[in-house]
Protein backbone atom coordinates (compact mmCIF):
# COMPACT_ATOMS: atom_id res chain seq x y z
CA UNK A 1 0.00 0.00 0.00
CA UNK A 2 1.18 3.35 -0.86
CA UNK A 3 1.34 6.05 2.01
CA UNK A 4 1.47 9.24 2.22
CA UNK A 5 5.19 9.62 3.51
CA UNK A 6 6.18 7.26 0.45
CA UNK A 7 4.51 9.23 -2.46
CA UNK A 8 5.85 12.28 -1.19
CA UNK A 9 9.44 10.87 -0.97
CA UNK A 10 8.99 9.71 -4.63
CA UNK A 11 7.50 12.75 -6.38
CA UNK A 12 11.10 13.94 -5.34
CA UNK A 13 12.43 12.02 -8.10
CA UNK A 14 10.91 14.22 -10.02
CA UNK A 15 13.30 17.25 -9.59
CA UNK A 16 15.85 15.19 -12.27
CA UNK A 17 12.78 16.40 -14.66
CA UNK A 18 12.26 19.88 -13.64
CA UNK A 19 14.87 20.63 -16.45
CA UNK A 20 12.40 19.26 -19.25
CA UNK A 21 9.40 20.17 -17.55
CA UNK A 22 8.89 21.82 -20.86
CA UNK A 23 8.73 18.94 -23.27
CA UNK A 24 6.48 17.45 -19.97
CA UNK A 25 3.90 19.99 -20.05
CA UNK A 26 3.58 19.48 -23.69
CA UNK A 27 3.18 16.20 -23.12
CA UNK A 28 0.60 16.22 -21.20
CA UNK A 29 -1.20 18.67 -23.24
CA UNK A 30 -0.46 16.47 -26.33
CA UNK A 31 -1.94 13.29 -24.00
CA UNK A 32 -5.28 15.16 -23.50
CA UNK A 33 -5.60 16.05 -26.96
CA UNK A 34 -4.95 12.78 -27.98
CA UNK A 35 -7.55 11.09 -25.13
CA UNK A 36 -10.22 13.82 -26.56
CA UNK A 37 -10.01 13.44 -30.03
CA UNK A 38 -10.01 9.12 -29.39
CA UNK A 39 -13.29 9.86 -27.71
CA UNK A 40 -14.29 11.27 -31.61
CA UNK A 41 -14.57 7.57 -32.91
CA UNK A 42 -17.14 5.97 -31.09
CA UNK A 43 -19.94 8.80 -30.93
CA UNK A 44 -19.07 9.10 -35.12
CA UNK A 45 -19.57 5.29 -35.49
CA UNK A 46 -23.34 5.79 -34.09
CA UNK A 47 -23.88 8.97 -36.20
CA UNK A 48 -23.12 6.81 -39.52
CA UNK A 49 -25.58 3.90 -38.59
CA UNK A 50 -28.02 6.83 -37.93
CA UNK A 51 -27.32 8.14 -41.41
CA UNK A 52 -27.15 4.81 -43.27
CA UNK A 53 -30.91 4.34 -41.88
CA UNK A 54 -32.10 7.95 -42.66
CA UNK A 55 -32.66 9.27 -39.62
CA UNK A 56 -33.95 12.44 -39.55
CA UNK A 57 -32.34 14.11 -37.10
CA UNK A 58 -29.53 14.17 -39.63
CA UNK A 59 -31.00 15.11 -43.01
CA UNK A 60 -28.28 17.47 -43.86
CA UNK A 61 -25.19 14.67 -43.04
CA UNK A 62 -24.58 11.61 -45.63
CA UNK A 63 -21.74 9.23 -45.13
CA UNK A 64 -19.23 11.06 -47.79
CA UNK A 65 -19.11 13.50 -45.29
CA UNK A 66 -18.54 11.83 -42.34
CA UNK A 67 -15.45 9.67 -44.03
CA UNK A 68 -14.17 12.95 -45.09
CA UNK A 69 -13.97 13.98 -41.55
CA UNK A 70 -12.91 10.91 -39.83
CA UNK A 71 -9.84 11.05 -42.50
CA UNK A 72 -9.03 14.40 -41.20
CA UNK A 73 -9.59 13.11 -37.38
CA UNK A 74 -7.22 10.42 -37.90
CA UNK A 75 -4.35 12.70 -39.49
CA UNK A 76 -4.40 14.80 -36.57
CA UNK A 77 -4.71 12.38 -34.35
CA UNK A 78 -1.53 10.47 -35.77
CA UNK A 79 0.64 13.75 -35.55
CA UNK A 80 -0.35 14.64 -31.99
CA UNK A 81 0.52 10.76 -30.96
CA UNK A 82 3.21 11.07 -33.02
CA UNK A 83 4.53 14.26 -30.97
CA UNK A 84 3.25 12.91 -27.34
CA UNK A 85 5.73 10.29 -27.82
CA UNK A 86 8.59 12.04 -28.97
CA UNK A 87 7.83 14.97 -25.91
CA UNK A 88 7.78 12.15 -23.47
CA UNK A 89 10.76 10.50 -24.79
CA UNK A 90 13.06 13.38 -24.12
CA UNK A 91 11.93 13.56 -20.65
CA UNK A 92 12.27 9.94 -20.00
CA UNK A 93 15.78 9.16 -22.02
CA UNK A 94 17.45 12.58 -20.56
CA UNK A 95 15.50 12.44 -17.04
CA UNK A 96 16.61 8.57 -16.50
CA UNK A 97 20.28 9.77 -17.99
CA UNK A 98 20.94 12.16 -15.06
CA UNK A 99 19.59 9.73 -12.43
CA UNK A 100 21.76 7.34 -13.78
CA UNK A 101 24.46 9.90 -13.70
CA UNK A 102 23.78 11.15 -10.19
CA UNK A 103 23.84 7.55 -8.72
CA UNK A 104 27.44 7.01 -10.33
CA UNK A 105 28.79 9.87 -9.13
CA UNK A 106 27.09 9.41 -5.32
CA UNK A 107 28.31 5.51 -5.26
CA UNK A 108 32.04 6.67 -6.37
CA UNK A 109 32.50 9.19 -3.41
CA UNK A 110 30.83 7.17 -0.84
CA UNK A 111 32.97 5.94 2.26
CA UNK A 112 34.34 1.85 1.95
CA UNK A 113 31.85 1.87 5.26
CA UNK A 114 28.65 2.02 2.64
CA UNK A 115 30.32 -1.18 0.55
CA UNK A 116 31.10 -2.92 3.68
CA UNK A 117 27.81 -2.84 4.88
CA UNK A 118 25.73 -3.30 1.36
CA UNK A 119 26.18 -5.82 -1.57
CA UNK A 120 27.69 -4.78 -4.75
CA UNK A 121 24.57 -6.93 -6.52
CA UNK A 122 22.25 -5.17 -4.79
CA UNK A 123 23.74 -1.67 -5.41
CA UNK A 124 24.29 -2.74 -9.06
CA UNK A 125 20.50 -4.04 -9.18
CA UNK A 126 19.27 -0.49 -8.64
CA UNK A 127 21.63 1.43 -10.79
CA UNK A 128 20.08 -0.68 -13.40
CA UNK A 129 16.61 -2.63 -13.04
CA UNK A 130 15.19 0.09 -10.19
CA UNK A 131 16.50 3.13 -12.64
CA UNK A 132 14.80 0.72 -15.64
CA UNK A 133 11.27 0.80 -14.03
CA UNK A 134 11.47 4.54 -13.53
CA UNK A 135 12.68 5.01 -17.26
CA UNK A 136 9.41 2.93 -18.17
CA UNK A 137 7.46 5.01 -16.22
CA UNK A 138 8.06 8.71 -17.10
CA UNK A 139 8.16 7.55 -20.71
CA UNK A 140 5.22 4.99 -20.56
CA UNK A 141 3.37 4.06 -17.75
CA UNK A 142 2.43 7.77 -16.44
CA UNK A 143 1.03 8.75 -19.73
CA UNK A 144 -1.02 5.65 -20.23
CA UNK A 145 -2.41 6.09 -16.49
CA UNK A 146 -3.16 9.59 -17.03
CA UNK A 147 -4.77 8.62 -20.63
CA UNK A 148 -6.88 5.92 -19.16
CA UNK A 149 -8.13 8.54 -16.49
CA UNK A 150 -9.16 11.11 -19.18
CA UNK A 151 -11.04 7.97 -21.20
CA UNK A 152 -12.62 7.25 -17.88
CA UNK A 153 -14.26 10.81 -17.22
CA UNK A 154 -14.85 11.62 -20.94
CA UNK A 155 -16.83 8.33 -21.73
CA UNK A 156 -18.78 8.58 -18.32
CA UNK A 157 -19.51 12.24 -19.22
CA UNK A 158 -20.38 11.77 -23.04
CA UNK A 159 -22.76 9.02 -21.43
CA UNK A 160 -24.34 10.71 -19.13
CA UNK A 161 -25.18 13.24 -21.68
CA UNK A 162 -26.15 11.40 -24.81
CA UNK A 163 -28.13 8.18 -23.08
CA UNK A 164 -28.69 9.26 -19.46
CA UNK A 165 -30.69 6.05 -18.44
CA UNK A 166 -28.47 3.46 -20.00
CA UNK A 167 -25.03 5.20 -18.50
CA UNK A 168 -26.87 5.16 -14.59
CA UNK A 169 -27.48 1.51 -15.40
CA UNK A 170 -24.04 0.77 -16.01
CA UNK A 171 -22.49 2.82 -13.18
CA UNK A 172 -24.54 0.72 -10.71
CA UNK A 173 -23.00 -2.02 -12.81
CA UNK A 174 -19.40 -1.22 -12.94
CA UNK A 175 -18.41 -0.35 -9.09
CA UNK A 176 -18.46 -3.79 -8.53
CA UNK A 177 -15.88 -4.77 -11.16
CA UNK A 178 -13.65 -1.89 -9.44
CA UNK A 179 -14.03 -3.51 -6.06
CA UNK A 180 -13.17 -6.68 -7.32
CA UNK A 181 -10.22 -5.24 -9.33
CA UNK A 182 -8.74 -3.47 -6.27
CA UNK A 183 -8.93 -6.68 -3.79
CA UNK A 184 -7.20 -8.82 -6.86
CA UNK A 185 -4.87 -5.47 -7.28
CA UNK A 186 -3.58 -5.63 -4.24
CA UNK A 187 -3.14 -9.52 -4.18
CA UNK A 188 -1.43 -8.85 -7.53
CA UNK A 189 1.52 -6.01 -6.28
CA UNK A 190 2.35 -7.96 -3.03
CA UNK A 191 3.33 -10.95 -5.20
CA UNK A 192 5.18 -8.68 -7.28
CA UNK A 193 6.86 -6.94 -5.41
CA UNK A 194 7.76 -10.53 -3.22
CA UNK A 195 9.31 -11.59 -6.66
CA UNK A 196 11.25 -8.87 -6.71
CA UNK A 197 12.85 -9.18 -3.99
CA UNK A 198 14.04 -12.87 -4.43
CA UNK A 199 14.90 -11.75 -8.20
CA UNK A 200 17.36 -9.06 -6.55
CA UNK A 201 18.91 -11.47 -4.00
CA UNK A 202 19.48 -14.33 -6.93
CA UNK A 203 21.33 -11.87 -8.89
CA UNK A 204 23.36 -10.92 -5.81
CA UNK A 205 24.23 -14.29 -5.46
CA UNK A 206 25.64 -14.37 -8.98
CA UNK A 207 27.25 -11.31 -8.88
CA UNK A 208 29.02 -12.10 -5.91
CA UNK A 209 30.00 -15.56 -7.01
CA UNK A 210 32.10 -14.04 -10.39
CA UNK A 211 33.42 -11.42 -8.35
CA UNK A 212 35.34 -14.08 -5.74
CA UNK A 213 35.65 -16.92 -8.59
CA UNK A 214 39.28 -16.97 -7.33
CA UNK A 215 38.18 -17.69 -3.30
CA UNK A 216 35.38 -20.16 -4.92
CA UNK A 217 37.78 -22.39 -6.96
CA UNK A 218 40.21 -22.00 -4.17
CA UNK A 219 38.27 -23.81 -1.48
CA UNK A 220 36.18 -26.09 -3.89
CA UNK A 221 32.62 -24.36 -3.04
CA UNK A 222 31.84 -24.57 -6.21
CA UNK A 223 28.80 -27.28 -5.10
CA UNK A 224 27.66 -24.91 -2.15
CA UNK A 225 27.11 -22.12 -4.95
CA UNK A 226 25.54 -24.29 -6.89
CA UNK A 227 23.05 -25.20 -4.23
CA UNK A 228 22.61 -21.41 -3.23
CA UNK A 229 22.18 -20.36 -6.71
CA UNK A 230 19.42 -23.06 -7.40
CA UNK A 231 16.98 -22.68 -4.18
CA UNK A 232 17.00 -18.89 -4.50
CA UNK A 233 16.18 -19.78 -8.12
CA UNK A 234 13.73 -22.23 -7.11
CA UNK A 235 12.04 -19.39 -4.53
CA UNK A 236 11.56 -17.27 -7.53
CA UNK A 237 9.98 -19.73 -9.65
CA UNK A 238 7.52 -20.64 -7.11
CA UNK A 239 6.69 -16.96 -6.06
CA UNK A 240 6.59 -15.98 -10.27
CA UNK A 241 4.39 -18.92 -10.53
CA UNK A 242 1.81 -17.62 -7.48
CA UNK A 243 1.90 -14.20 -9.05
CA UNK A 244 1.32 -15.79 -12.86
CA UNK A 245 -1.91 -17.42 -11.37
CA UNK A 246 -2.76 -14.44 -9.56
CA UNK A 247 -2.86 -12.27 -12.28
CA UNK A 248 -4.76 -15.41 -15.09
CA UNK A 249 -7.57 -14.65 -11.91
CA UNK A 250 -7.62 -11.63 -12.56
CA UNK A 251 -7.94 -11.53 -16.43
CA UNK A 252 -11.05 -14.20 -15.93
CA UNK A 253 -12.49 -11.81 -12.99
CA UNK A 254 -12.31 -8.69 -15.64
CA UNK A 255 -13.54 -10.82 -18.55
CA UNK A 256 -15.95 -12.65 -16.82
CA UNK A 257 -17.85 -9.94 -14.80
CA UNK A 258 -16.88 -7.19 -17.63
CA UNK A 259 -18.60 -9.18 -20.52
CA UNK A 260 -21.42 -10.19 -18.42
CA UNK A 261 -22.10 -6.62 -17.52
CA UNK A 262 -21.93 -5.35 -20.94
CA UNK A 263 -24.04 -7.64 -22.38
CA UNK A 264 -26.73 -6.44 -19.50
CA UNK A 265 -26.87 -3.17 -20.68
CA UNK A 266 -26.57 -4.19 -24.30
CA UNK A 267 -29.61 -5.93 -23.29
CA UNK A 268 -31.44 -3.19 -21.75
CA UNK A 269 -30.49 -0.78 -25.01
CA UNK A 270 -32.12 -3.15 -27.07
CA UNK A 271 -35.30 -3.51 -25.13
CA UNK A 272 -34.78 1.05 -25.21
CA UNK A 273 -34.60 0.62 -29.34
CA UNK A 274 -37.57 -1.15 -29.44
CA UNK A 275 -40.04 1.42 -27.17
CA UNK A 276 -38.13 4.23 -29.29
CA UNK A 277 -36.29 5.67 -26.49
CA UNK A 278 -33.23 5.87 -28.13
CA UNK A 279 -31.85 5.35 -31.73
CA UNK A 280 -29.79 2.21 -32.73
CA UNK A 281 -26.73 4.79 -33.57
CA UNK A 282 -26.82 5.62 -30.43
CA UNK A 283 -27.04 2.80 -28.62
CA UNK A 284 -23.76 1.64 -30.35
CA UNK A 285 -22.28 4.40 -29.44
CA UNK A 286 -23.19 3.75 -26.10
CA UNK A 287 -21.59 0.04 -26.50
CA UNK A 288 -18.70 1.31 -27.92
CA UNK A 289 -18.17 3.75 -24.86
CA UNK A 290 -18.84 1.32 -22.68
CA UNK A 291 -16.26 -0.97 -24.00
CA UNK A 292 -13.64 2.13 -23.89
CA UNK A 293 -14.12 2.58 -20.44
CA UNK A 294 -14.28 -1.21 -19.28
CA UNK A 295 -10.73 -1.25 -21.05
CA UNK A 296 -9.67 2.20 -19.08
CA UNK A 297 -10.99 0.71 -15.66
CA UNK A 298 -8.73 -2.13 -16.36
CA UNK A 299 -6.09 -0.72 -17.46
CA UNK A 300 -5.97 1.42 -14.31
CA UNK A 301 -5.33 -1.29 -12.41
CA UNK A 302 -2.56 -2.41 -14.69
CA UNK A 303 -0.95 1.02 -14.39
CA UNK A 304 -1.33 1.32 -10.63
CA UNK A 305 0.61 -1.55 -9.70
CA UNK A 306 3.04 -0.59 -12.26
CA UNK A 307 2.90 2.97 -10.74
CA UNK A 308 3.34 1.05 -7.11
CA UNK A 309 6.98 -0.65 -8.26
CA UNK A 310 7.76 2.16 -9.84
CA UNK A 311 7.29 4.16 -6.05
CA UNK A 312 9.05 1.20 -4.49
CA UNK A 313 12.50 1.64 -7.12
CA UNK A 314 12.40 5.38 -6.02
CA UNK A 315 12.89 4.64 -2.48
CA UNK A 316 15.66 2.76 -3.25
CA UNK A 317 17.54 5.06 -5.35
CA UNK A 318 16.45 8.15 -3.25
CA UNK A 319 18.27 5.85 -0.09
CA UNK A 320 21.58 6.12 -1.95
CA UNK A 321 21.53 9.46 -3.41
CA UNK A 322 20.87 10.44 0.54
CA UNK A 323 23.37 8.91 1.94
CA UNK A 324 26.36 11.27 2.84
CA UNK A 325 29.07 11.56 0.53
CA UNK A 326 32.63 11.64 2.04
């Protein structure tokens, strides 16, 4: 679980962006436009099966036009994604640079004390895999999270507005596929972050093993490494194993209860298109929504335990980079 204490400590991390906070602002404008113009597609697929059937609401719209603006739609929407990923990449490739940088040049001038009491695997572990999961998420992760959020609110407000009855069926639908995804969530990240650990203290073991090859071969412990190696190895299958299971449950919970929910309110549309309620256009429209955010509500899960390792590397790194220098 995340507290308080430990976000703060890790939004520290983020003064190694402050100097690109430019290209991250952009970014993050770029994301939203991006999000907002996505949301585009799905109320434009109902408005061409409500032109295809004449419906009158839209006399003056045939379907030449609508193609003609859907190919404009998708040309701007492939040069903003094209420019949200190039913005975030220079804040993730020059952001992760200097952290790698400032690590270097903080393990270098520590005292012999600080190698004495830590392992050179474990130091070398976050220098590279705890630095890797940070690089992933200011270039990936962040931006997906935050785009899943603005799919989230858009589709629930575009409901809401379109096909007010159908969207207050679903969001007495829905909360219980975010319960369930928050109890298997958390399952989910304590596994992880369990495997981990073992991963780390394998690695260790390997590193420190070729580092004292000489003192190995010397005393013929080349069996007792053997045997260390393999039941740390062992530990990490069996924990990788729990945490593969854990996360096939979760995949059937989401399909399962997902699918079964939208095909209840695909239901109840239907029954809406028959007493004239609604139009069919807009009762796909509805289904497509509905499918975007199902995909962002899982997705958020996805990205918040990704978000969670990501806090977890930053604790690390941020416990060397305080440590005093001699």
């Amino acid at each position: 679980m995340v507290s308080r204490e430990s976000l703060r400590e890790a939004l520290k991390i983020f003064e190694f962006v402050r100097p690109y906070r430019g290209y991250f602002i952009a970014g993050l404008v770029l994301l939203f436009l991006s999000s907002a113009v996505f949301m585009v597609f799905p109320y434009v697929v109902g408005l061409m099966l409500d032109v295809a059937q004449g419906n009158a609401r839209f006399a003056n719209v045939n379907l030449k036009q609508i193609a003609g603006f859907l190919v404009l739609v998708l040309a701007f929407q492939g040069v903003v994604s094209y420019y949200r990923v190039m913005t975030f990449a220079q804040v993730s490739e020059k952001g992760t640079a200097d952290i790698r940088r400032a690590l270097y040049h903080k393990l270098i001038s520590l005292p012999m004390v600080f190698f004495e009491k830590n392992r050179v695997g474990d130091l070398v572990s976050r220098l590279t895999n705890d630095v890797e999961k940070l690089y992933n998420t200011f270039y990936f992760v962040l931006a997906e999270f935050l785009r899943q959020i603005i799919l989230l609110v858009g589709g629930i407000v575009f409901l809401a507005w379109q096909t007010p009855k159908l969207a207050g069926i679903m969001l007495a639908v829905f909360p219980v596929i975010v319960v369930g995804a928050m109890f298997f969530g958390r399952y989910i990240r304590k596994l992880s972050k369990q495997r981990q650990e073992i991963l780390a203290e394998t690695n260790t073991i390997l590193d420190e093993t070729l580092q004292t090859i000489q003192a190995v071969k010397a005393f013929t412990n080349e069996l007792f490494e053997v045997g260390r190696y393999s039941k740390t190895n062992s530990r990490v299958v069996n924990v990788s194993l729990k945490y593969a299971s854990g996360r096939a449950i979760f995949s059937v919970f989401i399909i399962t209860v997902l699918f079964g929910a939208l095909f209840f309110v695909i239901w109840m549309g239907m029954r809406m298109v028959q007493l004239g309620e609604i139009t069919a256009g807009q009762l796909i429209s509805f289904v497509t929504f509905t499918a975007v955010i199902g995909g962002a509500i899982a997705g958020l899960g996805n990205f918040y335990s990704e978000l969670v390792g990501a806090i977890g590397a930053t604790e690390r790194i941020r416990e060397i980079l305080k440590t005093p220098s001699e």
